[in-house]
Every structure is written in C-alpha cells, then in structure tokens.
N, C-alpha and C. Protein backbone atom coordinates (compact mmCIF):
# COMPACT_ATOMS: atom_id res chain seq x y z
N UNK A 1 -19.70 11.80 11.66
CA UNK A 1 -19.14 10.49 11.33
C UNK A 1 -17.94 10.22 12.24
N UNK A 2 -18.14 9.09 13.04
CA UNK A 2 -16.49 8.48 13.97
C UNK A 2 -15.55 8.16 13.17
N UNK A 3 -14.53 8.57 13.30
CA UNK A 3 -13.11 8.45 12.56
C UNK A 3 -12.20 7.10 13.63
N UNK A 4 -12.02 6.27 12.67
CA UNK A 4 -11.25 4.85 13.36
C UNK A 4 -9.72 5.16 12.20
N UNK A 5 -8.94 4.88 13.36
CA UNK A 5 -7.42 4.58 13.17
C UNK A 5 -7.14 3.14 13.35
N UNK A 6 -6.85 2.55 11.87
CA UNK A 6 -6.40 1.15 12.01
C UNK A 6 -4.84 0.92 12.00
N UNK A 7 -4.16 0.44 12.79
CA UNK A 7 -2.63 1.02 12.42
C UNK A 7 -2.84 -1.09 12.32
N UNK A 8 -2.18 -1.44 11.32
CA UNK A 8 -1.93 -2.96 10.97
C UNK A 8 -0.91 -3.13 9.94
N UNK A 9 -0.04 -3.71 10.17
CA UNK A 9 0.65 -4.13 8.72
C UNK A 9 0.37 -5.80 8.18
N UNK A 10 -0.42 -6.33 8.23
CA UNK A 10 -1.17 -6.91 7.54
C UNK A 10 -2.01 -6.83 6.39
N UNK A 11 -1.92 -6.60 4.99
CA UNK A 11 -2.79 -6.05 4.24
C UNK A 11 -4.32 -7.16 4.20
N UNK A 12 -4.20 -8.04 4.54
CA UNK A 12 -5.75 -8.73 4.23
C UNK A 12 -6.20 -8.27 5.30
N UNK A 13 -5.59 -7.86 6.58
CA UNK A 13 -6.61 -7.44 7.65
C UNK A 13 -6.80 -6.40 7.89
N UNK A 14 -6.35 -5.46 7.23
CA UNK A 14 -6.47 -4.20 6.88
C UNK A 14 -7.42 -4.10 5.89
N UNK A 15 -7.13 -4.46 4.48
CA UNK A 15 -8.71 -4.23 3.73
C UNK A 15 -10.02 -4.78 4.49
N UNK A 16 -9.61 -6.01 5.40
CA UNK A 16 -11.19 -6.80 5.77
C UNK A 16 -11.71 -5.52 6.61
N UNK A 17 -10.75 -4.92 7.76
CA UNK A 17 -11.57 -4.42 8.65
C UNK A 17 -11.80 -2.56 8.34
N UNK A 18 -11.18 -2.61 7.18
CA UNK A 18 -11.11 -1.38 6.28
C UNK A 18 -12.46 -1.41 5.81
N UNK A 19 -12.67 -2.27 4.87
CA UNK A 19 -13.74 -2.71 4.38
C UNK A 19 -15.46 -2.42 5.04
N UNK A 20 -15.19 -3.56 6.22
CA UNK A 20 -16.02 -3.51 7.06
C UNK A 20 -16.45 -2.25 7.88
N UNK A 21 -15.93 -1.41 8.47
CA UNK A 21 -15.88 -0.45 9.17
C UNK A 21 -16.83 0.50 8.43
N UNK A 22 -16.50 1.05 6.56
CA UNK A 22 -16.70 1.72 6.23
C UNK A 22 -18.35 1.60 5.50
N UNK A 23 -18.40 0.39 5.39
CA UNK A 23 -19.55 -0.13 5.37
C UNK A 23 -20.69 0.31 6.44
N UNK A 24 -20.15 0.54 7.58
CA UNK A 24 -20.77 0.88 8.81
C UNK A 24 -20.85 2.24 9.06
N UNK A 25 -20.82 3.17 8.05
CA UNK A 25 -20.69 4.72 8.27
C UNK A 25 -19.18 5.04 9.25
N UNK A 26 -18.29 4.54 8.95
CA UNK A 26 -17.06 5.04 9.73
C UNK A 26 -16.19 5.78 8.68
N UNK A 27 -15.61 6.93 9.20
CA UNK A 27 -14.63 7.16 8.42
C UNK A 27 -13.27 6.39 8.74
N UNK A 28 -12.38 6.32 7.89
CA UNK A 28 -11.32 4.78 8.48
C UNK A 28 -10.36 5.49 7.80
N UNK A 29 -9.26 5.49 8.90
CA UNK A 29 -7.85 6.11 8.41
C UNK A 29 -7.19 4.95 8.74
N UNK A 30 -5.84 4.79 7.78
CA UNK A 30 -4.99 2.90 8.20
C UNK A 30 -3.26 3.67 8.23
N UNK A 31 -2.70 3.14 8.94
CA UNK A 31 -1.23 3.28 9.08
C UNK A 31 -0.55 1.90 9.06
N UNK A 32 0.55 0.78 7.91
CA UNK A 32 0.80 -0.11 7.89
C UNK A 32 2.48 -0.66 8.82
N UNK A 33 2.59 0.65 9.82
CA UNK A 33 3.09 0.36 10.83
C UNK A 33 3.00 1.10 12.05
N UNK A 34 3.61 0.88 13.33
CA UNK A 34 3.54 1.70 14.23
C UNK A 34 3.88 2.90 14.08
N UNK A 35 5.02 3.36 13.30
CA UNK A 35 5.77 4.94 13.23
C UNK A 35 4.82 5.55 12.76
N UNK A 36 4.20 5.11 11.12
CA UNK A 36 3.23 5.82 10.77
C UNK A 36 1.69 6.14 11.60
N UNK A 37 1.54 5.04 11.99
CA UNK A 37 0.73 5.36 12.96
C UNK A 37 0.55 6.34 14.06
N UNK A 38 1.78 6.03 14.87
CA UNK A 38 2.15 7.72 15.83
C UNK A 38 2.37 8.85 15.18
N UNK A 39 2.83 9.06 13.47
CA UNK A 39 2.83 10.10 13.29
C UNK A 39 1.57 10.96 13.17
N UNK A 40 0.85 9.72 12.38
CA UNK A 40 -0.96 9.79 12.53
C UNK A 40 -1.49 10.71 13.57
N UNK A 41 -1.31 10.49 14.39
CA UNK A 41 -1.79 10.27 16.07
C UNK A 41 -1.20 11.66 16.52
N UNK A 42 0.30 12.23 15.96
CA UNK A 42 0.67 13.10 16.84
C UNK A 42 0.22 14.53 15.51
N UNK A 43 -0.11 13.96 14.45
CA UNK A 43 -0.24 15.04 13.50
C UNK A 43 -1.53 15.73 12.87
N UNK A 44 -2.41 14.83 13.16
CA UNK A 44 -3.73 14.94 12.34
C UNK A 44 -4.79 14.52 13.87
N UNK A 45 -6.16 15.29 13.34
CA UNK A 45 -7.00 15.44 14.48
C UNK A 45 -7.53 14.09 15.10
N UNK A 46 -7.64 14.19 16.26
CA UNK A 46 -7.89 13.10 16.98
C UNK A 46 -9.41 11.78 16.43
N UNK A 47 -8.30 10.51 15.69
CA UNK A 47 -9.44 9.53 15.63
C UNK A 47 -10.36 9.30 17.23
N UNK A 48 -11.59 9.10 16.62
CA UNK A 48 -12.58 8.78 17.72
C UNK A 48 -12.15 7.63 18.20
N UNK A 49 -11.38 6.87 17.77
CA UNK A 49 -10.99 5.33 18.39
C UNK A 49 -9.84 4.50 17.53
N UNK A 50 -8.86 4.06 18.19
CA UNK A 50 -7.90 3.16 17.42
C UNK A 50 -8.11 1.62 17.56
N UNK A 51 -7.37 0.55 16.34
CA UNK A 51 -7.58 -0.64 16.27
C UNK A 51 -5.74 -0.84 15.97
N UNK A 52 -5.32 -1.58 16.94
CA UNK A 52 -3.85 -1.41 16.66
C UNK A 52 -3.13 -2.91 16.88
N UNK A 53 -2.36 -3.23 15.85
CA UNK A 53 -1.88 -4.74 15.85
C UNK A 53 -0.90 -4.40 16.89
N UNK A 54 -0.08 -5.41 17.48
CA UNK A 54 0.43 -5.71 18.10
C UNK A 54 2.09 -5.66 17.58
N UNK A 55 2.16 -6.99 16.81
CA UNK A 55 4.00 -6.86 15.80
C UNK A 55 3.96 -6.56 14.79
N UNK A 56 4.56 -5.35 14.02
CA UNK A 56 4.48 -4.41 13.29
C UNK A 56 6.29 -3.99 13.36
N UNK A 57 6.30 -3.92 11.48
CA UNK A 57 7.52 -3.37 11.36
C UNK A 57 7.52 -1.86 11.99
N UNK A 58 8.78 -1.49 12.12
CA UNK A 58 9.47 0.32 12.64
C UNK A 58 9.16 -0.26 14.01
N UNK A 59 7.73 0.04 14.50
CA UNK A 59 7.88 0.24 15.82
C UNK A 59 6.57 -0.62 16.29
N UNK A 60 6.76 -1.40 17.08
CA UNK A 60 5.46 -2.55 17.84
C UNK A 60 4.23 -1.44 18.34
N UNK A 61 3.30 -2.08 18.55
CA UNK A 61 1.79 -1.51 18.99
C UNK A 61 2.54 -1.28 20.75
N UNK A 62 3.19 -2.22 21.27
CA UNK A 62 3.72 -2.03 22.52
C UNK A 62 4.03 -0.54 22.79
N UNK A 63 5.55 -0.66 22.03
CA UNK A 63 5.93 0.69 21.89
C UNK A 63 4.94 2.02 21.44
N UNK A 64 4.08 1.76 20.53
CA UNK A 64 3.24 2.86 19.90
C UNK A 64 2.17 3.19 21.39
N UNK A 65 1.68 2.13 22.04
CA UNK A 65 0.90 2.58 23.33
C UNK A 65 1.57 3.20 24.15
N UNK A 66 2.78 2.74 24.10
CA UNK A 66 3.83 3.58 25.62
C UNK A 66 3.68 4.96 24.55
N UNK A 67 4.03 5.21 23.87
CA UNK A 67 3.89 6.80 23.40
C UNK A 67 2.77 8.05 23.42
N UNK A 68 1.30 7.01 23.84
CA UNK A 68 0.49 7.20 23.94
C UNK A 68 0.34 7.72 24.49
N UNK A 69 0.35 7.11 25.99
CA UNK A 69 0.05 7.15 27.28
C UNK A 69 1.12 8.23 28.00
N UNK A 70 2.01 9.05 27.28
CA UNK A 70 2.77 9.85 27.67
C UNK A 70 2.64 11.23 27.28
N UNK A 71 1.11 10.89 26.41
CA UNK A 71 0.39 12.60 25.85
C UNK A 71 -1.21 12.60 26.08
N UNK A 72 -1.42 13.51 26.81
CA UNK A 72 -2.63 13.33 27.40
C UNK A 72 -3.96 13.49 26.37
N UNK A 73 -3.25 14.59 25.66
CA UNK A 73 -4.61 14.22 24.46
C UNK A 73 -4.67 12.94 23.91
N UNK A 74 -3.79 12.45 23.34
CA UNK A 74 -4.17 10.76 22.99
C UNK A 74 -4.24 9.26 23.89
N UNK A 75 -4.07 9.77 25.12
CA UNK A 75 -4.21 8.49 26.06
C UNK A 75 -5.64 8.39 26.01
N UNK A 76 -6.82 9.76 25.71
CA UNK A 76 -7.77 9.48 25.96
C UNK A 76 -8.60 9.06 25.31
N UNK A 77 -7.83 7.99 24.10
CA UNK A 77 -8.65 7.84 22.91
C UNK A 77 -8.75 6.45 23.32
N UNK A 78 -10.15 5.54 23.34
CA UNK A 78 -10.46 4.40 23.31
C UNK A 78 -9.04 3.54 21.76
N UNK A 79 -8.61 2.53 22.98
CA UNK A 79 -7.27 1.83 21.88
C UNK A 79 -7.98 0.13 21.97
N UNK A 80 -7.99 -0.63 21.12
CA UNK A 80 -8.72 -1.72 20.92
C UNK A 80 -7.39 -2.58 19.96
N UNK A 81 -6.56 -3.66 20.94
CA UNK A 81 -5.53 -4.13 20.33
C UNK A 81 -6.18 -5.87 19.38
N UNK A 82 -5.95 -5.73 18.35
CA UNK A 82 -5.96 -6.90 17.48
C UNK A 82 -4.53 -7.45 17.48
N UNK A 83 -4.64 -8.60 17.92
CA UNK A 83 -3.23 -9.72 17.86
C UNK A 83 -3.33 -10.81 17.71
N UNK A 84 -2.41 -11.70 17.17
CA UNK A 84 -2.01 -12.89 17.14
C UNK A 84 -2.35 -13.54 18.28
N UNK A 85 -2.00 -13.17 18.93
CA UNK A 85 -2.06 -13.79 20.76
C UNK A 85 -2.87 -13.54 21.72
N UNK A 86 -3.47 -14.56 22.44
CA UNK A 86 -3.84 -13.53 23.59
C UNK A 86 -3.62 -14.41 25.11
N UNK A 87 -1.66 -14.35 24.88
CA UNK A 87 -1.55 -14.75 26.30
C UNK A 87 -2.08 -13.98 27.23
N UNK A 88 -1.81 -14.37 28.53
CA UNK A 88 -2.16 -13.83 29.77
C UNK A 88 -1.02 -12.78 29.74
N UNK A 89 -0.09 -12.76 29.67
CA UNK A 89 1.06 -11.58 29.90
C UNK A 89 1.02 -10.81 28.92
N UNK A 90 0.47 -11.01 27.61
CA UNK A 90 0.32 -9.69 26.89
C UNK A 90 -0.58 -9.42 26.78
N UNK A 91 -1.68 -9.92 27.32
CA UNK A 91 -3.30 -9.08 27.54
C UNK A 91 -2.82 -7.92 29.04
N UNK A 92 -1.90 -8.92 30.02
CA UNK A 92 -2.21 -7.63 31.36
C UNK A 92 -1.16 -6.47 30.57
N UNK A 93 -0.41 -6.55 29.80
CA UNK A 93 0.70 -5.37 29.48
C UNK A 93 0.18 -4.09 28.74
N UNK A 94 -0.99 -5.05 27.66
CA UNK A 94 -1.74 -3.94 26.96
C UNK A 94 -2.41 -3.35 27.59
N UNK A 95 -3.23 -4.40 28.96
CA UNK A 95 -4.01 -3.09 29.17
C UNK A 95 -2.90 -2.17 30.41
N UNK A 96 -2.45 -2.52 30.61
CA UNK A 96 -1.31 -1.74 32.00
C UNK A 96 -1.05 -0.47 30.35
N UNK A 97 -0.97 -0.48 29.29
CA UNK A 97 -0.57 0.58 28.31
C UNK A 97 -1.94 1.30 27.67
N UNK A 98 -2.78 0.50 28.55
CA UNK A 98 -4.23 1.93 28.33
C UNK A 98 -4.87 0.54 27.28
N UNK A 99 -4.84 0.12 26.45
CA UNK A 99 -5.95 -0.73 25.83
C UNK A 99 -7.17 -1.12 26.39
N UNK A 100 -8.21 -0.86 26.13
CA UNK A 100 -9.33 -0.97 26.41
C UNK A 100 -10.15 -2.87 26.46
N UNK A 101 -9.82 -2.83 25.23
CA UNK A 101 -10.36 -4.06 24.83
C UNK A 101 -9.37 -4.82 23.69
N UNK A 102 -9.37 -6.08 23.70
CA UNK A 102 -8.76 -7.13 22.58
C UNK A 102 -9.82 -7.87 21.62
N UNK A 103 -9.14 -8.17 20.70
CA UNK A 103 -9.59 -9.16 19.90
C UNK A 103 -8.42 -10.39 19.60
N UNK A 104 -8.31 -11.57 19.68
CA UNK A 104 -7.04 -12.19 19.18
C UNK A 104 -7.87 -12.43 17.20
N UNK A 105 -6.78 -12.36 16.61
CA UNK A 105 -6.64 -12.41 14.88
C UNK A 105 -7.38 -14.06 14.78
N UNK A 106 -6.80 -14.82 14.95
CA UNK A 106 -7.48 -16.60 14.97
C UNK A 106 -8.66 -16.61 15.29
N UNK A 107 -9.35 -16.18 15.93
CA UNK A 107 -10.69 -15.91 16.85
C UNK A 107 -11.17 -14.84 15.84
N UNK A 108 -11.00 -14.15 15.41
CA UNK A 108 -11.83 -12.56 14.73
C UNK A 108 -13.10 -12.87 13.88
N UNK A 109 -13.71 -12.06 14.40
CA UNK A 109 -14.89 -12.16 14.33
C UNK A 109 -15.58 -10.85 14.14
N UNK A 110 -16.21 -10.02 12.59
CA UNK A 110 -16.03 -9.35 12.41
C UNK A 110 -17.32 -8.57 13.24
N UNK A 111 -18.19 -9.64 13.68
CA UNK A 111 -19.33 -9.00 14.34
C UNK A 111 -19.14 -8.31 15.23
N UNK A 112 -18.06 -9.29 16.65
CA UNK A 112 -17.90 -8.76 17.60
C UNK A 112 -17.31 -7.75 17.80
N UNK A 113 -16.56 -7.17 16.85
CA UNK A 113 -15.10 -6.33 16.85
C UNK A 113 -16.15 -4.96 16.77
N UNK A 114 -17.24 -4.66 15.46
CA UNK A 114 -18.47 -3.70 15.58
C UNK A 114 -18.87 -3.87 16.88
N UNK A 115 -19.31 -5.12 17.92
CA UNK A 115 -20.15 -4.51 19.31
C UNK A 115 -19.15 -3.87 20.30
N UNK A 116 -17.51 -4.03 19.79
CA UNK A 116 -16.69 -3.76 20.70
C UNK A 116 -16.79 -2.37 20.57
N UNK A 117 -16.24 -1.76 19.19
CA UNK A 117 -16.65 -0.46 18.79
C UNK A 117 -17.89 -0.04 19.01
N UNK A 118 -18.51 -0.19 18.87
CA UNK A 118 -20.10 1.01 19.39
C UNK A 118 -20.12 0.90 20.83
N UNK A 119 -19.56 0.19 21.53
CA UNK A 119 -19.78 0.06 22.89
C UNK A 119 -18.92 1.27 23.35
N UNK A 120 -17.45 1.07 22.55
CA UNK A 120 -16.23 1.77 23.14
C UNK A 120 -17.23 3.56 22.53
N UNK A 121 -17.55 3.84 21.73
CA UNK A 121 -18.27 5.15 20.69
C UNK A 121 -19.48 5.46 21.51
N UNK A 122 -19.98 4.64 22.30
CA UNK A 122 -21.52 4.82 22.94
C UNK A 122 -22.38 4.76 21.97
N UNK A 123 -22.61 3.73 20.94
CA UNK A 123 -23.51 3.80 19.65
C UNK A 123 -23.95 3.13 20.31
C-alpha cells in the first residue's frame, strides 16, 4: 500500500483529500502545518509521495521544501504542491524547490489530483 503525506492546514481539504485518497487504497498520513509536517518527514519512514499546501501556520510549504531539498533521502520523494495560487512566480519557485507537479485549490479537481498521483507512483 503507497503511503501519501498530506501536510494542509485547511480542515475541509484535508478530510476531502483524506477522504478521497483512502478510498483509493492509500494509506494517508496528514500534518495541519509545515513543522509538523517536517517532523513527519524527518521522523517516520519515508511517505511514497507528499501533497503540501503552500500558507500554513509555523512554517510555509516554501520553507518546508527548502528543508527538503537539503536531505537527500527526502528530496527524493515525489512533492505535489496544492495552493491558492498559481502565479507564474510561485509555480517557477516551487518547482526550483523540487515540486513535481501543482494543483491550484479554486480549480481542484479531485479526479485529476488521482491521475497526478498514479502517474507520480507509476500506477
């Protein structure tokens, strides 16, 4: 079973894609900010793939990717940022911080977010 790390502090978008995921044979671990999330990440065995908001109390998805990308076991985990936004300057930053793929939150679409995941999993 693939283990997904949702780090969101949003609770409706956290149960939806909580919800959803597990529905799909995923095991689903959630962190409702960035800190918890890196502690996630630096403490417990490597999720097969993260889903990580963007503005988040303690510490931003920004910051939580730069932490990432500075430990080689977890840079190599497929990171899939869900946000509010999807200017042009914070799509090139995420991915310049390893993000793979986006979703913007206004746009979400719970279908696509599954073809993003099995694509990123090789399902």
């Amino acid at each position: 079973m693939k283990k997904i790390l949702i780090v969101e502090d949003e609770e409706i978008m956290l149960n939806l894609l909580e919800k959803k995921l597990k529905t799909h044979g995923y095991k689903v671990f959630s962190a409702r900010d960035g800190e918890l999330g890196l502690s996630f990440l630096r403490e417990q065995d490597s999720p097969d793939l993260i889903l990580m908001d963007l503005i988040m109390p303690k510490l931003d998805g920004f910051s939580v990717m730069a932490e990432i990308q500075k430990d080689d076991r977890l840079k190599k985990i497929p990171l899939i940022v869900i946000s509010n936004s999807g200017q042009p300057v914070e799509l090139n930053k995420i991915k310049e911080l390893g993000a793979i793929d986006w979703l913007v939150k206004t746009e979400f679409d719970p279908q696509e977010l599954l073809e993003k995941i099995k694509k990123q999993l090789g399902e």
